[in-house]
N, C-alpha and C. Protein backbone atom coordinates (compact mmCIF):
# COMPACT_ATOMS: atom_id res chain seq x y z
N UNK A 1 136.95 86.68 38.78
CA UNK A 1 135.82 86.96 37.92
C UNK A 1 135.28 88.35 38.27
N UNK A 2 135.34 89.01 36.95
CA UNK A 2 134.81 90.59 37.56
C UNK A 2 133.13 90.52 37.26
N UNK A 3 132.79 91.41 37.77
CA UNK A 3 131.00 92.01 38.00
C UNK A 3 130.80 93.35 37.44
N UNK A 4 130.02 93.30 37.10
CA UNK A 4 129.44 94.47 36.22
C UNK A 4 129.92 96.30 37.56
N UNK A 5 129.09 95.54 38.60
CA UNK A 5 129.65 96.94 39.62
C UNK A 5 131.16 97.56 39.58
N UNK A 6 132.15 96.21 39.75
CA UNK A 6 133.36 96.75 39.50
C UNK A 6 134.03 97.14 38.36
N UNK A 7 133.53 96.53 37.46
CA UNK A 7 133.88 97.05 35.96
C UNK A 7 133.52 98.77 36.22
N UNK A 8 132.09 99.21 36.40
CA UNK A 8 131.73 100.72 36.77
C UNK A 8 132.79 100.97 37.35
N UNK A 9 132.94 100.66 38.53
CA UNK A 9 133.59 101.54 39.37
C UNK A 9 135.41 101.80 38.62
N UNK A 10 136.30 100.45 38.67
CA UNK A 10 136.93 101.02 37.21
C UNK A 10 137.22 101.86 36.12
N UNK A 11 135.73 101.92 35.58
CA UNK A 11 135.85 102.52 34.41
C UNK A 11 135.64 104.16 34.57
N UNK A 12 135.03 104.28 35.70
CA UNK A 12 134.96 105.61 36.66
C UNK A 12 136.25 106.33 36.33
N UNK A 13 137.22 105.47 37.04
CA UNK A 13 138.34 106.18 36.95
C UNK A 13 139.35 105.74 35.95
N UNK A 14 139.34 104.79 34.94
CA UNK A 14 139.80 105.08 34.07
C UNK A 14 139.60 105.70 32.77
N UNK A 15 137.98 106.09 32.73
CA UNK A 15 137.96 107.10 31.73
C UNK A 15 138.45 108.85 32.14
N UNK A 16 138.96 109.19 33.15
CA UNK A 16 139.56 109.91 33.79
C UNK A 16 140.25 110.19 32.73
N UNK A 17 140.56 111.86 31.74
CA UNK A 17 141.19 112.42 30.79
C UNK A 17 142.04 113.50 31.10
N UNK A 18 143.03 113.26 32.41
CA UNK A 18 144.00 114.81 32.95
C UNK A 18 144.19 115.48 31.52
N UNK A 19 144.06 116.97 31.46
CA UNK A 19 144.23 117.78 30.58
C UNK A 19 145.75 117.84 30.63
N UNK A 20 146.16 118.29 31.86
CA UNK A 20 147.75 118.20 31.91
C UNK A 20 148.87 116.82 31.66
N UNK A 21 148.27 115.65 30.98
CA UNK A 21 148.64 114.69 31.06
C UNK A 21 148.03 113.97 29.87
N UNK A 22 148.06 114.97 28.55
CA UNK A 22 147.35 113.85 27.21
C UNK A 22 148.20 112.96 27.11
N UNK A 23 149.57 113.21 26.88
CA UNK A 23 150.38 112.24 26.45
C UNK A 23 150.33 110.69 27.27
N UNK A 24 150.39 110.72 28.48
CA UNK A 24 150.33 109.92 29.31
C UNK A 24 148.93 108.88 28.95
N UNK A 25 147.75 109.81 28.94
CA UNK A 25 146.59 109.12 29.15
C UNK A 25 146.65 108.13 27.35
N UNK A 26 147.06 109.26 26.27
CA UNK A 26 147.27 108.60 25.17
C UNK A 26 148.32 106.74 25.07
N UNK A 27 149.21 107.52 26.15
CA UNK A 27 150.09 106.46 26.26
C UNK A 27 149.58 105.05 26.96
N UNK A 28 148.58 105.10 27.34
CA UNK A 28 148.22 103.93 28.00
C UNK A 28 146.53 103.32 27.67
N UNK A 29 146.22 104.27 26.66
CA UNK A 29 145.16 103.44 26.05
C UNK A 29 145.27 102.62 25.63
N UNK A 30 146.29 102.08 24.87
CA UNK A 30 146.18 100.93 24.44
C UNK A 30 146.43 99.60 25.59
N UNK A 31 146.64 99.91 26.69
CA UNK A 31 146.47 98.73 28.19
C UNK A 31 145.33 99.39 28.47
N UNK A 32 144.72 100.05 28.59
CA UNK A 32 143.60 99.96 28.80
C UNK A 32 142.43 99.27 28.07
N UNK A 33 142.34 99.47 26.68
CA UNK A 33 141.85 98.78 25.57
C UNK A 33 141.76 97.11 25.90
N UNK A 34 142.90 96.92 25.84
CA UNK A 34 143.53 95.57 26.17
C UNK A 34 142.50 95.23 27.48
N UNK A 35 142.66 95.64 28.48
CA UNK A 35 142.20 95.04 29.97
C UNK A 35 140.54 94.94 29.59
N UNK A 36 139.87 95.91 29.09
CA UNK A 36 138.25 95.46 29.05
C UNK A 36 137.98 94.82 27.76
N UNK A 37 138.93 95.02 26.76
CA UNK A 37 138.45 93.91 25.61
C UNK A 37 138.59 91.61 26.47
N UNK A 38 139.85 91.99 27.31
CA UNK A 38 139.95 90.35 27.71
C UNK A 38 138.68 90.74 28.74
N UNK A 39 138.14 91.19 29.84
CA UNK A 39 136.66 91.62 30.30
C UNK A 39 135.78 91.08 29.72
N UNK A 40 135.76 92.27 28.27
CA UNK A 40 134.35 91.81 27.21
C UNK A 40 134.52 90.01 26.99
N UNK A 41 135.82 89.45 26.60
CA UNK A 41 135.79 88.08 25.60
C UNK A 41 135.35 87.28 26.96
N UNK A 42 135.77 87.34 28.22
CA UNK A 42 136.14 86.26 29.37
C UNK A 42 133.93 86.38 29.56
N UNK A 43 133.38 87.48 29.28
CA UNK A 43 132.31 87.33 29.56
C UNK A 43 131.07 87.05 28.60
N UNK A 44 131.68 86.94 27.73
CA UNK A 44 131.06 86.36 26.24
C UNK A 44 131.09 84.96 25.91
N UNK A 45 132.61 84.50 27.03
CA UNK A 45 132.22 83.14 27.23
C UNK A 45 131.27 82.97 28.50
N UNK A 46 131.49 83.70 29.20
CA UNK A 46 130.81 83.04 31.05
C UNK A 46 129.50 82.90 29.86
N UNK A 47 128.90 84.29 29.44
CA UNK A 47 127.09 84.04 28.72
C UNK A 47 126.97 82.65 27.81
N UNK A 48 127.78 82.06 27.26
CA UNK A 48 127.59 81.29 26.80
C UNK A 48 127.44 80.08 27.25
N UNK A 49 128.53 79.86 28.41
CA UNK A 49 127.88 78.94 29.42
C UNK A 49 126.57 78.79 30.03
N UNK A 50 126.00 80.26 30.76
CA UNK A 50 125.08 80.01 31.49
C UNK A 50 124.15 79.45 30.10
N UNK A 51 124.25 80.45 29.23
CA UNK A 51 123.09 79.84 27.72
C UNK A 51 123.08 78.35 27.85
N UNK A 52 123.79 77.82 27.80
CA UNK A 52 124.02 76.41 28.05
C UNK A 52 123.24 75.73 29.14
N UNK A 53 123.85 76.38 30.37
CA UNK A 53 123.07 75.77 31.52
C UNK A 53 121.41 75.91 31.24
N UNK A 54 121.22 76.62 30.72
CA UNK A 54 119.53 76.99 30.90
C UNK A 54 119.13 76.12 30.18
N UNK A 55 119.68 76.21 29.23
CA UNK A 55 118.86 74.71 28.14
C UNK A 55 118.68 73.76 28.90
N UNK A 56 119.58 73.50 29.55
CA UNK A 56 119.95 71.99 30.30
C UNK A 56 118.83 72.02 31.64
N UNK A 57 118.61 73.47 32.25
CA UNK A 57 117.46 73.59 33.41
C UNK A 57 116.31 73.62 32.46
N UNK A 58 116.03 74.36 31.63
CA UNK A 58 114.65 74.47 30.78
C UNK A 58 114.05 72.41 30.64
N UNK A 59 115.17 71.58 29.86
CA UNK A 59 115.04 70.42 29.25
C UNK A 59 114.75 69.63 30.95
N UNK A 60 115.28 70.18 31.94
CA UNK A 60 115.09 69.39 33.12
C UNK A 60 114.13 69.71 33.69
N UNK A 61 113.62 71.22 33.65
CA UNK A 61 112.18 71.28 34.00
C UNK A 61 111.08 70.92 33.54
N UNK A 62 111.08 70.54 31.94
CA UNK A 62 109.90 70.68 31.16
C UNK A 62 109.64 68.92 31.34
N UNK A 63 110.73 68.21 31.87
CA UNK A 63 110.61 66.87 32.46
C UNK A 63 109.76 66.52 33.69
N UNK A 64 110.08 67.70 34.41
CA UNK A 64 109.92 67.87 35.96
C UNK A 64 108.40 68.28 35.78
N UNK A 65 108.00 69.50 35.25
CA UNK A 65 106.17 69.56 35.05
C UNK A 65 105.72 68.80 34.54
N UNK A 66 106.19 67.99 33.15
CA UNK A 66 105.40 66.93 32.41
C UNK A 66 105.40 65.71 33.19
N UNK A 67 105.80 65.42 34.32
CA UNK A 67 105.78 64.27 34.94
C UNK A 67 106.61 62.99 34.63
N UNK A 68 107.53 63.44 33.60
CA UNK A 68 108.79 62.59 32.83
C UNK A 68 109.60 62.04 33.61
N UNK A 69 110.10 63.03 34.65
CA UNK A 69 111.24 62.61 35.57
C UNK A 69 110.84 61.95 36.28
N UNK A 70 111.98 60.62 36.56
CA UNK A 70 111.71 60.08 37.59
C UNK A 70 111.85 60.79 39.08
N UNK A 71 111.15 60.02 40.28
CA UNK A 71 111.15 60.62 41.04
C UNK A 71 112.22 60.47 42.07
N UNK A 72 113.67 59.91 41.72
CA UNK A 72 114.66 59.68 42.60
C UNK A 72 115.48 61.05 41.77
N UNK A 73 115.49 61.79 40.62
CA UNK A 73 116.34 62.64 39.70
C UNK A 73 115.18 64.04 40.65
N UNK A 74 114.18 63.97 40.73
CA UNK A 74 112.95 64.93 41.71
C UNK A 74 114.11 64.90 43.02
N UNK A 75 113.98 63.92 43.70
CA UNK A 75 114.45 64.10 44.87
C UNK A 75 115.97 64.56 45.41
N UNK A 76 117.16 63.96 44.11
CA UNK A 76 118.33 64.54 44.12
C UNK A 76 118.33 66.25 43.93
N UNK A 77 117.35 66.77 43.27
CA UNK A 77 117.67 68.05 42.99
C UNK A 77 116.86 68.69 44.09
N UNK A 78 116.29 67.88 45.09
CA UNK A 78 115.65 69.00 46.13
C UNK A 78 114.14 69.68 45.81
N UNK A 79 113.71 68.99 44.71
CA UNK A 79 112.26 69.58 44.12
C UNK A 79 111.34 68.94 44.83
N UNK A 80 110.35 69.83 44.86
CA UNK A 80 108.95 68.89 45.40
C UNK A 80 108.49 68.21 44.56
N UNK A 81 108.13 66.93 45.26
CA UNK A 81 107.67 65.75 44.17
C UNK A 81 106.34 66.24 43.60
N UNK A 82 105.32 67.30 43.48
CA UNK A 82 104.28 67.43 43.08
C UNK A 82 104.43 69.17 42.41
N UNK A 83 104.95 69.04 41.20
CA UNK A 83 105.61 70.50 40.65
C UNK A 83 103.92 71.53 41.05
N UNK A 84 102.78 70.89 40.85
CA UNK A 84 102.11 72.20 40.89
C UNK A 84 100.83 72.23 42.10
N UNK A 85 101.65 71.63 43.19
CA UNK A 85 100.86 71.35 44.43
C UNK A 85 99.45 71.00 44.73
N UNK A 86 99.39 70.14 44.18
CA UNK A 86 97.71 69.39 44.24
C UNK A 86 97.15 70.27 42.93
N UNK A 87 97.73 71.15 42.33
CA UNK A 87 96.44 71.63 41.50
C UNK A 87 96.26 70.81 40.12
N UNK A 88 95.35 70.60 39.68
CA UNK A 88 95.32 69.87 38.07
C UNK A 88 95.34 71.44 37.24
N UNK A 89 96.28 71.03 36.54
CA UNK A 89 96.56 71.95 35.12
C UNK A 89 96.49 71.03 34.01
N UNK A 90 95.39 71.94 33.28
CA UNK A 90 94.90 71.30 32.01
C UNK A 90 95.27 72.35 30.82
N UNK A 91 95.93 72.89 31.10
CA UNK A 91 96.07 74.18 29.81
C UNK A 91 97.35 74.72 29.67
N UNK A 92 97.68 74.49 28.38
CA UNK A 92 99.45 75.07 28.04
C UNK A 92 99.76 76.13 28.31
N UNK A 93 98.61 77.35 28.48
CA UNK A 93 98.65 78.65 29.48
C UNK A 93 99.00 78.65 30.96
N UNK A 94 98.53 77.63 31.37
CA UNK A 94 98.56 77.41 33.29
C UNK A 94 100.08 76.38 33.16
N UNK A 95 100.53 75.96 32.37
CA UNK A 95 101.68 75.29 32.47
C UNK A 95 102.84 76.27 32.18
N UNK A 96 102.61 77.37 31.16
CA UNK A 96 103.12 78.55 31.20
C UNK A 96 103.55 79.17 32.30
N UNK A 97 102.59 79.50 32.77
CA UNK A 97 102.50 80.18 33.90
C UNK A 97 103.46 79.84 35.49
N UNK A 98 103.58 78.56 35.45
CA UNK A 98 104.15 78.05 36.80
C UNK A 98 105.56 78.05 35.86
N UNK A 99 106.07 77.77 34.79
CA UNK A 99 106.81 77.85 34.35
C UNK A 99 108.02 79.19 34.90
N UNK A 100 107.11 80.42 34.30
CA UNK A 100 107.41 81.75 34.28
C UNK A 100 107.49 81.87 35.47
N UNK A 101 106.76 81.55 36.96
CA UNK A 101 106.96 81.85 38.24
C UNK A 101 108.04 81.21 38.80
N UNK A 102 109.20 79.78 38.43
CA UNK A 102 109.64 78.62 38.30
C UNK A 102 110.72 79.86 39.23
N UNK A 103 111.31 79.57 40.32
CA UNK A 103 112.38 80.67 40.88
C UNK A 103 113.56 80.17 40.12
N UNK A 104 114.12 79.00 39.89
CA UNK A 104 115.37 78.38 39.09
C UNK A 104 115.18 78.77 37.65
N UNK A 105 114.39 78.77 36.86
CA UNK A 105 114.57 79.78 35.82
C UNK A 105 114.35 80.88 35.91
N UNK A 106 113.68 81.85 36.81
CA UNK A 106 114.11 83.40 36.76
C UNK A 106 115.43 83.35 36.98
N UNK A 107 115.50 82.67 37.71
CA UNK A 107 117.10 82.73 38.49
C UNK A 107 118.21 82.80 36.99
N UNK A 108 117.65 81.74 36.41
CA UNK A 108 118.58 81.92 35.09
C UNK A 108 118.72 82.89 34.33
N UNK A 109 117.34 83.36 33.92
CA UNK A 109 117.17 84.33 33.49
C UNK A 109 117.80 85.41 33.36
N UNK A 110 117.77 85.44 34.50
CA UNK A 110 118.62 87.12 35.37
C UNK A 110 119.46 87.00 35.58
N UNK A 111 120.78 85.70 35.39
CA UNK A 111 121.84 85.85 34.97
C UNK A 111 121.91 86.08 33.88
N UNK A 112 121.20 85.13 32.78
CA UNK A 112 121.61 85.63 31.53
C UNK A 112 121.65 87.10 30.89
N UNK A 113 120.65 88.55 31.81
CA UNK A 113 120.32 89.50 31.53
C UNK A 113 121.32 89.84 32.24
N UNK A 114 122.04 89.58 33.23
CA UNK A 114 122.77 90.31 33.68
C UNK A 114 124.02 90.06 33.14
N UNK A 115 124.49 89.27 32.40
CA UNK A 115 125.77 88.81 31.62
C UNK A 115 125.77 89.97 30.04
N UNK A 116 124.33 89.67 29.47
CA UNK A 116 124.08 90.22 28.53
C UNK A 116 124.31 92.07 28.36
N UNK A 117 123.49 92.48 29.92
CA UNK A 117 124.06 94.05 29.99
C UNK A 117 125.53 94.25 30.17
N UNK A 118 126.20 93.26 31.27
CA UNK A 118 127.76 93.44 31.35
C UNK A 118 128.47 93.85 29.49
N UNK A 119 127.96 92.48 28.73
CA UNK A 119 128.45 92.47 27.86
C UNK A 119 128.24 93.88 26.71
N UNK A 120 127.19 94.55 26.75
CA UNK A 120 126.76 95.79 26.51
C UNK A 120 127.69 97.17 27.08
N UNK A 121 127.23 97.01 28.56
CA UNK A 121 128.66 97.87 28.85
C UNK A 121 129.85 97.80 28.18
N UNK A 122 130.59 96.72 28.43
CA UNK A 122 131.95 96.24 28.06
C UNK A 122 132.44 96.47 26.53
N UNK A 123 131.13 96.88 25.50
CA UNK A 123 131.14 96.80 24.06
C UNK A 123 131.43 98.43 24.42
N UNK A 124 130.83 99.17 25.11
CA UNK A 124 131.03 100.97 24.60
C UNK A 124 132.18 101.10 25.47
N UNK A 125 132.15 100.24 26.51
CA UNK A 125 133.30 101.07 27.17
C UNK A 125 134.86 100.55 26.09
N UNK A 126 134.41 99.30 24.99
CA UNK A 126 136.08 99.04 24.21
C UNK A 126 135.42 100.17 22.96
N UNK A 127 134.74 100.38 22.50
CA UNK A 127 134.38 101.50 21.85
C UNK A 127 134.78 103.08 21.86
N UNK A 128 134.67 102.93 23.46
CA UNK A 128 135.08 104.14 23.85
C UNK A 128 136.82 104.77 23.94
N UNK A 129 137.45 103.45 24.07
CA UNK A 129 138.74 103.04 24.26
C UNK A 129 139.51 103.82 22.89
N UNK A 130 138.80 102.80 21.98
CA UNK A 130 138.97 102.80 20.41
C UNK A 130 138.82 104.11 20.06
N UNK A 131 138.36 105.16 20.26
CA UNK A 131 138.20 105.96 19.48
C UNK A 131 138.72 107.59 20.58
N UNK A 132 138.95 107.02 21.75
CA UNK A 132 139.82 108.07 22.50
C UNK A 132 140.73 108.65 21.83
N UNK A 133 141.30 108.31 21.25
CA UNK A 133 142.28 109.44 20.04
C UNK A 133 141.63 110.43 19.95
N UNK A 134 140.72 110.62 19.28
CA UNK A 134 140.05 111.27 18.66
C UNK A 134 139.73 112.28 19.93
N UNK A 135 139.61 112.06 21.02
CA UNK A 135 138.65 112.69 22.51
C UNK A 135 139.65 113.51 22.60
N UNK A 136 141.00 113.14 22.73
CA UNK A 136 142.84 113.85 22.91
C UNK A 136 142.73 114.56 21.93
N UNK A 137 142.70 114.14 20.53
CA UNK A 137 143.49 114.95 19.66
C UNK A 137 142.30 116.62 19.43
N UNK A 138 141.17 116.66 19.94
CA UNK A 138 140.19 117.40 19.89
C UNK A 138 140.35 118.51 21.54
N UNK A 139 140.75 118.18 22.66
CA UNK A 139 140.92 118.73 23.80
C UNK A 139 142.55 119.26 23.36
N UNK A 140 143.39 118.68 22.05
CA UNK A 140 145.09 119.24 22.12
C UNK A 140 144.23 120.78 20.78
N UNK A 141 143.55 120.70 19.66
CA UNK A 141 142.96 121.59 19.24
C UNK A 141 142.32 122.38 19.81
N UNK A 142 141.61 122.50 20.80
CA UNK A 142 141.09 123.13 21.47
C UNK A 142 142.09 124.06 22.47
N UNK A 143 142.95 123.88 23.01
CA UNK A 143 144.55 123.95 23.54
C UNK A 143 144.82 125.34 22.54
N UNK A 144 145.31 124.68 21.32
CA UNK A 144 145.61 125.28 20.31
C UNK A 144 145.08 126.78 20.22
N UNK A 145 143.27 126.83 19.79
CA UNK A 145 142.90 127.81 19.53
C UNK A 145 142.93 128.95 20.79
N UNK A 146 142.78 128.01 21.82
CA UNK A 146 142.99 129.04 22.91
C UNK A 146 144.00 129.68 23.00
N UNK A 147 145.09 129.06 22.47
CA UNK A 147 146.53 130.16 23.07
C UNK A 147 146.58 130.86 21.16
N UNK A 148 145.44 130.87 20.73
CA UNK A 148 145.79 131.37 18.91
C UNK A 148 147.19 131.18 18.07
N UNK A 149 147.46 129.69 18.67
CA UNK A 149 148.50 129.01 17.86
C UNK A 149 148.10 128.32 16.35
């Protein structure tokens, strides 16, 4: 499973364009293309999973503050049996609130943001892939005018 860091570091050097070597670099865009488009898809599913999981933590927490869950499903997951520690909360704002502080849904959260930027990267860098022709055939014109061919 790759990570957003190594994808960078990767893409570091495979957007690497030797002047002395269009043909080559031309010649292998299309494996390159290939390697971060299966990247982009393999992580378009992971996001969809975690999307998944969160529903499933959101629907298990909103059990867990409302006092729904039983307290043997409390104790398998390691929660404290008293979600908001002696305090009485009377207001869908203050239930908010412990919500938003909840470390297992930031936690989610910030996978899902961090799946979501991967997947952002991974869109320009097959973007970028895609339209490298164009990067070659503009550095072989440029070639051109210089030697006033």
């Amino acid at each position: 499973m790759v990570n957003l860091e190594s994808i960078l570091a990767e893409w570091k050097e495979d957007s690497q364009i030797s002047k002395n070597q269009l043909d080559e670099v031309s010649r292998i865009t299309p494996a390159l293309h290939s390697k971060y488009l299966e990247y982009l898809s393999l992580t378009k599913l992971r996001l969809k999973r975690a999307e998944f999981d969160q529903k499933n933590l959101l629907k298990e927490k909103w059990l867990y503050y409302e006092g729904k869950m039983p307290q043997e499903d409390i104790e398998k997951r390691g929660w404290k049996a008293d979600p908001y520690d002696g305090l009485v909360i009377t207001t869908k704002g203050q239930k908010e609130n412990w919500y938003d502080t909840d470390k297992e849904i930031q936690d989610s959260e910030l996978k899902l943001q961090y799946l979501q930027t991967t997947i952002e990267t991974l869109t320009e860098i097959v973007n970028n892939l895609t339209w490298r022709h164009q990067t070659i055939s503009n550095m072989i014109k440029w070639r051109q005018f210089e030697t006033g061919i």
